[in-house]
C-alpha atoms as a PDB file:
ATOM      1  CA  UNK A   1      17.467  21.711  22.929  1.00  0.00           C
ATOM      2  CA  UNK A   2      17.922  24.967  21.325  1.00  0.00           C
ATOM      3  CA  UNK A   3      14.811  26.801  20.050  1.00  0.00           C
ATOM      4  CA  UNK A   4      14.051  29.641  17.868  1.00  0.00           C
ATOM      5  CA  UNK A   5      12.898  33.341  17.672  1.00  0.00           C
ATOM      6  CA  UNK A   6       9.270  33.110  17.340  1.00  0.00           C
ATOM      7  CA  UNK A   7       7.617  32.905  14.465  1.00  0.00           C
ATOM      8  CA  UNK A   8       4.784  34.984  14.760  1.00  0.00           C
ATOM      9  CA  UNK A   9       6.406  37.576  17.193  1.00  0.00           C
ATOM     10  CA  UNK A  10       5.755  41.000  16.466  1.00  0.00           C
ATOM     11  CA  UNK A  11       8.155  42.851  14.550  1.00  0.00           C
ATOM     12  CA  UNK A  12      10.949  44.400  16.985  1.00  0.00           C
ATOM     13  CA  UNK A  13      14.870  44.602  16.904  1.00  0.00           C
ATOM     14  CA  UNK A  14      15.522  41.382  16.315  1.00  0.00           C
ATOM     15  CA  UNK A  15      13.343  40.197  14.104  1.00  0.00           C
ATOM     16  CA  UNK A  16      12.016  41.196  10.743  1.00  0.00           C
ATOM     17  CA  UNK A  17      12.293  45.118   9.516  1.00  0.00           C
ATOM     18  CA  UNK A  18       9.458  47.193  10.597  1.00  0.00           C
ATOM     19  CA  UNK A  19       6.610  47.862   8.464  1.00  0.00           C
ATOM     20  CA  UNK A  20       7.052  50.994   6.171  1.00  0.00           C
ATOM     21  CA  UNK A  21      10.876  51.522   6.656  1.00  0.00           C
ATOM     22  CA  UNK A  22      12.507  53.110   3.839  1.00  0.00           C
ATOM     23  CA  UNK A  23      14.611  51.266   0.687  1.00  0.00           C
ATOM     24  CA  UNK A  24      17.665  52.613   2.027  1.00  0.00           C
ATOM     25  CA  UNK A  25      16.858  51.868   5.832  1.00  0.00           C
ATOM     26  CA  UNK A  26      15.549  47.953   5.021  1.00  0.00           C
ATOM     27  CA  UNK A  27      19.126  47.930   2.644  1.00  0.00           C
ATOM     28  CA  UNK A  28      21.150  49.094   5.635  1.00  0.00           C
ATOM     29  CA  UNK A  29      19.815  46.601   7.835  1.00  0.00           C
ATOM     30  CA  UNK A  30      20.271  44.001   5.169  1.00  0.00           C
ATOM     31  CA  UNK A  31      24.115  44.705   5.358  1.00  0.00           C
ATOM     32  CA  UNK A  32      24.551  45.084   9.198  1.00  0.00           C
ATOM     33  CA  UNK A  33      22.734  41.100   9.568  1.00  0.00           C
ATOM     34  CA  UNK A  34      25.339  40.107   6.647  1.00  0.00           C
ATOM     35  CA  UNK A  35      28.294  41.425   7.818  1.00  0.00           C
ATOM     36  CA  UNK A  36      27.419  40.352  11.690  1.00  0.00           C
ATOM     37  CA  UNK A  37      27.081  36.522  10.224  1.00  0.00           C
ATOM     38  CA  UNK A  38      30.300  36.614   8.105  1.00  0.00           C
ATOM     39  CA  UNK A  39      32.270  38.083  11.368  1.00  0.00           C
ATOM     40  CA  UNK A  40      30.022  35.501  13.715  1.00  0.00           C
ATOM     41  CA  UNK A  41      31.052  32.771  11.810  1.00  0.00           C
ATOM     42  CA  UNK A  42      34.708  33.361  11.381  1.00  0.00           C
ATOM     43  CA  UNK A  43      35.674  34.817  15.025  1.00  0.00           C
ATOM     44  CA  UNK A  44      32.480  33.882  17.258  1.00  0.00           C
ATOM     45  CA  UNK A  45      29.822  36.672  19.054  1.00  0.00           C
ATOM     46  CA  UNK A  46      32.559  38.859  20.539  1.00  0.00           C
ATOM     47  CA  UNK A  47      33.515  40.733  17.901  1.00  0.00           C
ATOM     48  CA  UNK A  48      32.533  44.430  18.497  1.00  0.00           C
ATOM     49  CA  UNK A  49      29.548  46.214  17.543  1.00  0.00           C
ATOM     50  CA  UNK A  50      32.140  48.749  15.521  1.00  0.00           C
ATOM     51  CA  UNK A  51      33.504  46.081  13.695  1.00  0.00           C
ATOM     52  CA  UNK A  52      30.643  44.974  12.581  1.00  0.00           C
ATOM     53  CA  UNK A  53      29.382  48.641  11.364  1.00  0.00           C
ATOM     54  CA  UNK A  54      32.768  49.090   9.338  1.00  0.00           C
ATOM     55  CA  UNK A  55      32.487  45.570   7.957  1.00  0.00           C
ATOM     56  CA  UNK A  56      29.199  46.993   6.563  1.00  0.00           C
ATOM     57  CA  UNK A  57      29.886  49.915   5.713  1.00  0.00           C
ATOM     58  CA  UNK A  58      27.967  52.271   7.665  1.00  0.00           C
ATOM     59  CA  UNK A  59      28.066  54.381  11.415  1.00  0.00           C
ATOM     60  CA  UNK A  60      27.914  52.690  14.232  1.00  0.00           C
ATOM     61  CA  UNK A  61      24.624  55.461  15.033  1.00  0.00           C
ATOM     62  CA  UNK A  62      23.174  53.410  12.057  1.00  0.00           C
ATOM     63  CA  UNK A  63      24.110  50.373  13.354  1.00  0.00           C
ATOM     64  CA  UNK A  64      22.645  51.305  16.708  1.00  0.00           C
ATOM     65  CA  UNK A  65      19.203  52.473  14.981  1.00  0.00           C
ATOM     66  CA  UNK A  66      18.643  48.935  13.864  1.00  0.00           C
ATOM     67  CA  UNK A  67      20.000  47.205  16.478  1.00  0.00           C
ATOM     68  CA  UNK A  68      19.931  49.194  20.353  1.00  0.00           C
ATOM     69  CA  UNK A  69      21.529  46.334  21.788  1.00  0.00           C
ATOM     70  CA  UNK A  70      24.317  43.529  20.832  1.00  0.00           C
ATOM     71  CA  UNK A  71      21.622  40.872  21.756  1.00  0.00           C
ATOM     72  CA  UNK A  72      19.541  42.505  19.576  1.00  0.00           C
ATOM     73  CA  UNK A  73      22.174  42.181  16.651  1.00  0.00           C
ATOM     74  CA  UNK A  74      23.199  38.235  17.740  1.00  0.00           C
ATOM     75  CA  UNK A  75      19.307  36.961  17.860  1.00  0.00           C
ATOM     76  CA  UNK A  76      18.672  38.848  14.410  1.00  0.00           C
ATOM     77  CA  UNK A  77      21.762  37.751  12.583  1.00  0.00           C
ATOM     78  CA  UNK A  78      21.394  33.733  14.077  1.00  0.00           C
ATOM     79  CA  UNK A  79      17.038  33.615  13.503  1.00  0.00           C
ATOM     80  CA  UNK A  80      17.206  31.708  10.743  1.00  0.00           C
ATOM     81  CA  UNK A  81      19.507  28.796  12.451  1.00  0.00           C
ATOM     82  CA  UNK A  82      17.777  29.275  15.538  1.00  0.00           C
ATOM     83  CA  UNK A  83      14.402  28.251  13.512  1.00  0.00           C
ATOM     84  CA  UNK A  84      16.057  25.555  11.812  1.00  0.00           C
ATOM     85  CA  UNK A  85      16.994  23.731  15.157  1.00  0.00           C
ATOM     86  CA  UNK A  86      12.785  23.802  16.223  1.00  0.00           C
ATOM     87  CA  UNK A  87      11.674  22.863  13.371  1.00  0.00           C
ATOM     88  CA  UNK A  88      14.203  20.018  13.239  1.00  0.00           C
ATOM     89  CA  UNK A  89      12.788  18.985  16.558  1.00  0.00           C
ATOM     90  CA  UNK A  90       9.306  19.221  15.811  1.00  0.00           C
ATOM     91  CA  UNK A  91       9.413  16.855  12.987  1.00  0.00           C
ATOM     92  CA  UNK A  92      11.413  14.367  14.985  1.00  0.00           C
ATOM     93  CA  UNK A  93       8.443  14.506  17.191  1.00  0.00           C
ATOM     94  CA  UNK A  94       6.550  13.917  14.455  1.00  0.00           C
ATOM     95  CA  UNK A  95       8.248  10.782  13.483  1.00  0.00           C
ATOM     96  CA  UNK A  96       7.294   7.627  13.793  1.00  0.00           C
ATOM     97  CA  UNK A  97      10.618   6.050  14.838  1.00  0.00           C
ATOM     98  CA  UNK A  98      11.941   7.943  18.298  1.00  0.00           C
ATOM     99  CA  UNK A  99      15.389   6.992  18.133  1.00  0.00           C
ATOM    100  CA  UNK A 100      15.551   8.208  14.069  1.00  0.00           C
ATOM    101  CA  UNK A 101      14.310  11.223  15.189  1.00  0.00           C
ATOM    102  CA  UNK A 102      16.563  11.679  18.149  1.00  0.00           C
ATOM    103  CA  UNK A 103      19.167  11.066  15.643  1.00  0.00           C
ATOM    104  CA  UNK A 104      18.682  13.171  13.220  1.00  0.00           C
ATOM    105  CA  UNK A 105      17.521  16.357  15.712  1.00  0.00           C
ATOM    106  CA  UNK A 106      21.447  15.840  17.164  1.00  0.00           C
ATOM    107  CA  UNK A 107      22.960  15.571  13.138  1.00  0.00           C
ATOM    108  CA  UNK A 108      21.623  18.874  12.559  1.00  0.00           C
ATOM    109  CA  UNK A 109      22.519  20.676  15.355  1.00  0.00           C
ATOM    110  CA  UNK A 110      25.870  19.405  15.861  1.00  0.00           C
ATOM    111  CA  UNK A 111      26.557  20.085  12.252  1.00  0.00           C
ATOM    112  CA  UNK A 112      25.024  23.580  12.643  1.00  0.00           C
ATOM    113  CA  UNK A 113      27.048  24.162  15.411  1.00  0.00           C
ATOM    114  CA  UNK A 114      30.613  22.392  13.731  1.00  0.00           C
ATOM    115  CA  UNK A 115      30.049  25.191  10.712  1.00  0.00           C
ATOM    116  CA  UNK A 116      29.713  28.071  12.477  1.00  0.00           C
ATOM    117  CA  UNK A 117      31.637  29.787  15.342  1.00  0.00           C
ATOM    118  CA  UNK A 118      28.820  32.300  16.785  1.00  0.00           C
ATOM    119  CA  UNK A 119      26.597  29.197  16.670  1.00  0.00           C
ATOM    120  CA  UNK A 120      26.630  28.107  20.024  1.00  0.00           C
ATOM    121  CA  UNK A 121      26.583  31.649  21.327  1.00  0.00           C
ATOM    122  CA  UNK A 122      23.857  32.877  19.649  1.00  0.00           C
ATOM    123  CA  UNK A 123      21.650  30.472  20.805  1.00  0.00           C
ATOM    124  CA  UNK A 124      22.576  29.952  24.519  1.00  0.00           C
ATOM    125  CA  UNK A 125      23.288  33.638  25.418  1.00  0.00           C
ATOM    126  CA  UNK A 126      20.874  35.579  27.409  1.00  0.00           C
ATOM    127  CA  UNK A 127      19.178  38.149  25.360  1.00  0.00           C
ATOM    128  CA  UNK A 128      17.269  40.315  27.645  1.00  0.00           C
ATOM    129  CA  UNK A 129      15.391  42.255  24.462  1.00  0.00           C
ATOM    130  CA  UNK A 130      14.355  38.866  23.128  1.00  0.00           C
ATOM    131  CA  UNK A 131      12.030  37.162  25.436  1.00  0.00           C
ATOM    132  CA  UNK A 132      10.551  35.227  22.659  1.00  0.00           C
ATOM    133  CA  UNK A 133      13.668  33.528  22.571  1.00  0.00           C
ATOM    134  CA  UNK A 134      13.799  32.008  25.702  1.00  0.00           C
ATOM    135  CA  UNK A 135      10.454  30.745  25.453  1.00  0.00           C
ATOM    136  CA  UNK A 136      10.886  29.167  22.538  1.00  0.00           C
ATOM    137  CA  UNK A 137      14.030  27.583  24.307  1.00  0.00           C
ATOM    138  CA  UNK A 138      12.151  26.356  26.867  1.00  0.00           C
ATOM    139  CA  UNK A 139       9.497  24.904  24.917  1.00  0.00           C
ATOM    140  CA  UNK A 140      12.313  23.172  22.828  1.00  0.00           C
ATOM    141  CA  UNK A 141      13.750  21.887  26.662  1.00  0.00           C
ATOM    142  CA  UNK A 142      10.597  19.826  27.091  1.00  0.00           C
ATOM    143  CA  UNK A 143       9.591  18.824  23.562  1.00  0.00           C
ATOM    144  CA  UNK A 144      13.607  16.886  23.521  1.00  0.00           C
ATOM    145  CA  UNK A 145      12.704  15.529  27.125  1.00  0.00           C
ATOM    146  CA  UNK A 146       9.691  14.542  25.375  1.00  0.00           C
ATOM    147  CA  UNK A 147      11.430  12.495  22.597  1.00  0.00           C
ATOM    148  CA  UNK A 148      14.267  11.453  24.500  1.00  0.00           C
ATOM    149  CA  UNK A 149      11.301   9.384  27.056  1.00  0.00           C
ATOM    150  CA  UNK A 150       9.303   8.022  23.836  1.00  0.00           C
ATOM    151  CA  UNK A 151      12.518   6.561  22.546  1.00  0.00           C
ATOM    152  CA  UNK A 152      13.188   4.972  25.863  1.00  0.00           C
ATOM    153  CA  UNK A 153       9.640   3.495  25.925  1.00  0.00           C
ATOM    154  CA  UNK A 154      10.510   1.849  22.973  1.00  0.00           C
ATOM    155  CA  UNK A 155      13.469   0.288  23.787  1.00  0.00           C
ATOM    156  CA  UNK A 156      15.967   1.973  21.450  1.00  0.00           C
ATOM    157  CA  UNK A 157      17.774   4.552  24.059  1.00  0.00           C
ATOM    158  CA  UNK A 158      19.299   2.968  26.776  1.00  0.00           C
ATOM    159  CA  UNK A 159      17.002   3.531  30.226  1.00  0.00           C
ATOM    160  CA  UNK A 160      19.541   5.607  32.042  1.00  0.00           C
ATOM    161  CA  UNK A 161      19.980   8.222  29.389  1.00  0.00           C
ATOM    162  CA  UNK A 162      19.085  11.999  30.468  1.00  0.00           C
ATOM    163  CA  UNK A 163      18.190  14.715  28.270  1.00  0.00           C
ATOM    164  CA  UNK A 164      21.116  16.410  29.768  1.00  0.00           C
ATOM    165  CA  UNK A 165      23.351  14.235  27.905  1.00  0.00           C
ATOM    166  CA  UNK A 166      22.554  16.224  24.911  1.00  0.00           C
ATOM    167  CA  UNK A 167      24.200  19.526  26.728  1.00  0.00           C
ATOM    168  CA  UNK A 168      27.247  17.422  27.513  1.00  0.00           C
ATOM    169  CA  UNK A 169      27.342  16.436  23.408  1.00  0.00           C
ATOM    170  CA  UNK A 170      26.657  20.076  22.828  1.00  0.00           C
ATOM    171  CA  UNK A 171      29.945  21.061  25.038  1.00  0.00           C
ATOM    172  CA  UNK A 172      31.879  18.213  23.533  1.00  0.00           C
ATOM    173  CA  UNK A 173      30.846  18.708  19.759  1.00  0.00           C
ATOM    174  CA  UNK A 174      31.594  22.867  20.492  1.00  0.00           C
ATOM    175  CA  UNK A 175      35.184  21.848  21.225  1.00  0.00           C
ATOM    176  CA  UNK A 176      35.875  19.844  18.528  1.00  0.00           C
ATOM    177  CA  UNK A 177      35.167  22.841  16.238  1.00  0.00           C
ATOM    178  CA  UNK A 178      38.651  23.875  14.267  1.00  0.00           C
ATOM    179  CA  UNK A 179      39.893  26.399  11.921  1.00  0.00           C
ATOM    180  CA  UNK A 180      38.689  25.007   8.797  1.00  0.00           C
ATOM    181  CA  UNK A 181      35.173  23.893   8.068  1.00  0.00           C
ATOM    182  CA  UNK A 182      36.093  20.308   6.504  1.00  0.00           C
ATOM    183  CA  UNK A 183      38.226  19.266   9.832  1.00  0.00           C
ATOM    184  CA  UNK A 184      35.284  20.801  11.790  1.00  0.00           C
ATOM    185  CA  UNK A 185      32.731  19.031   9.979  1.00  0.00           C
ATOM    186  CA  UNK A 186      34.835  15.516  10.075  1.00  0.00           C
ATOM    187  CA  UNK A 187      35.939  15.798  14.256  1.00  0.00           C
ATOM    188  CA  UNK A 188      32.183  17.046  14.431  1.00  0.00           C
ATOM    189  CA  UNK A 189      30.464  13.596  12.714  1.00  0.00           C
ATOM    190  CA  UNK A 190      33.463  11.120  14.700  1.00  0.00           C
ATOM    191  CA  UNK A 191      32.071  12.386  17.571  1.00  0.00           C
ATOM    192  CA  UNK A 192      28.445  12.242  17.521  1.00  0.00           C
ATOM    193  CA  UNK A 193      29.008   8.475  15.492  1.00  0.00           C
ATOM    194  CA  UNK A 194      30.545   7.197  19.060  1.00  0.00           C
ATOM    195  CA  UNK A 195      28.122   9.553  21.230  1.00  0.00           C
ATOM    196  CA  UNK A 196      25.159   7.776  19.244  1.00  0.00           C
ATOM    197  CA  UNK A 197      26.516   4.275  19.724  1.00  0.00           C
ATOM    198  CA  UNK A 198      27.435   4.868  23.361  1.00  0.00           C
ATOM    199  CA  UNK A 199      23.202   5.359  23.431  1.00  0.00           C
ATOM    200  CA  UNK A 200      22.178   2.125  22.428  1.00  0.00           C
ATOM    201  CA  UNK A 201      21.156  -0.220  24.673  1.00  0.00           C
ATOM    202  CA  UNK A 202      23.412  -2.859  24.229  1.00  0.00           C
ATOM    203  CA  UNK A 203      25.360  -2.813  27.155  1.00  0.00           C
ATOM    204  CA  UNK A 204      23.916  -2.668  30.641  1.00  0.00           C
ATOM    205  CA  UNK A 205      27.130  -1.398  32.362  1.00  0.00           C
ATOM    206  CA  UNK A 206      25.822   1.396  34.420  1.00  0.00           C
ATOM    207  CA  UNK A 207      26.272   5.179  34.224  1.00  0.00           C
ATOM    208  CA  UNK A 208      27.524   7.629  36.616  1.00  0.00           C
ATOM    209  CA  UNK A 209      25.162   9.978  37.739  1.00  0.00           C
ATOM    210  CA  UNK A 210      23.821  12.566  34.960  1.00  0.00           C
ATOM    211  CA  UNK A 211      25.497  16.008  35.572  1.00  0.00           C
ATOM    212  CA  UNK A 212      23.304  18.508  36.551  1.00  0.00           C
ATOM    213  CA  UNK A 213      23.306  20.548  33.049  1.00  0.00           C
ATOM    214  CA  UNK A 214      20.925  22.491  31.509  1.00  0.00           C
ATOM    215  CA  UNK A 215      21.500  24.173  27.977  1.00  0.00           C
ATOM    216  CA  UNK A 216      22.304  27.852  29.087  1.00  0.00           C
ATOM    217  CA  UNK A 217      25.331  26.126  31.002  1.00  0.00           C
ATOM    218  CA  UNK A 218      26.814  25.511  27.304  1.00  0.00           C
ATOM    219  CA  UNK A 219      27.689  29.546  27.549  1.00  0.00           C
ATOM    220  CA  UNK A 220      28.553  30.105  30.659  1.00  0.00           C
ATOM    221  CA  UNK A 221      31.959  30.951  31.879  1.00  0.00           C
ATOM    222  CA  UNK A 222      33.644  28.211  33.365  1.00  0.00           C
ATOM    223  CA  UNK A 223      33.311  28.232  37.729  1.00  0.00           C
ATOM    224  CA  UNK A 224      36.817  28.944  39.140  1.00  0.00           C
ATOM    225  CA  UNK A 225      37.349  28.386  42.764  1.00  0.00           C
ATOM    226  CA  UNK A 226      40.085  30.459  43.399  1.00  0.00           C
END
């Protein structure tokens, strides 16, 4: 399950601007995280550091000042998402009713993911300037393994679901996403409507065996054996 930039991290690159930075610095900043979500969203995480700076309206040096690295730029301009998806899954944890929780966990993220391009990306890339990230990631892996088992034990997720199901959904619901936002939205909510049926335990046809996926394998180029 994704997770999020942590909140109570220390102020660095990629998270909030540093304590005593000037009007015109914090401004700048401001302008490089807009412009890197607006050309995220639209074209995905690799459009160009450059790009980004003219879309702004600055130097790249300025650019670079803020952000050293392009990781630094991608976990900074996706945070807020990133913190959406944890908190989504800690109050489906929270919830009394596993399989509502389950549920609603995969609405938001799929939806997240169906409205924006760099979603996916942002979140499953390997930021080696953010290791706050990937702990939070990995906290988020076991807290869905974690809900996934309770709604099990309660009879409402069929006994031969794995949590790596959700990374297959994840690759599925990521190509469904289309030019426009309404198409992407619609293909995005068929397809989680029969993934969320095909969960129920209602029929006792067996599985194949669960593929061994994890969610960094959601960005990953795909193996060629040539």
């Amino acid at each position: 399950m994704p997770g999020e930039l942590s909140r109570n991290a220390p102020p660095s690159a990629s998270g909030p601007h540093a304590p005593g930075q000037r009007a015109d610095a914090r401004h700048n900043r401001a302008r490089l995280l807009q412009a890197a979500r607006e050309a995220y969203a639209l074209n995905g995480t690799d459009v160009s550091s450059s790009s980004i700076a003219r879309r702004a309206g600055v130097g790249a040096a300025t650019l670079y000042r803020h952000f050293p690295t392009r990781g630094s730029l991608i976990a900074a301009a996706f945070s807020e998402q990133l913190s959406h998806c944890v908190a989504a899954l800690d109050e489906a944890l929270q919830d009394d009713d596993p399989w509502r929780g389950l549920r609603n966990v995969l609405t938001k993220v799929c939806m997240m993911q169906a409205q924006d391009r760099g979603f996916s990306a942002a979140f499953l890339s390997q930021f080696p300037d953010a290791p706050d990230v990937h702990h939070e990631r990995a906290r988020a892996e076991a807290s869905l393994a974690q809900l996934v088992q309770r709604a099990k034990d309660t009879g409402q997720l069929r006994k031969d679901f794995d949590p790596s199901d959700v990374t297959l959904l994840l690759l599925a619901n990521n190509g469904v996403v289309r030019e426009t936002p309404a198409a992407s939205m619609t293909a995005s909510r068929r397809l989680l409507a029969y993934f969320l049926q095909s969960c129920q335990p209602t029929d006792n046809t067996p599985l194949p065996q669960p593929a061994p996926l994890r969610l960094d394998d959601l960005y990953k180029p795909p193996h060629r054996t040539t």
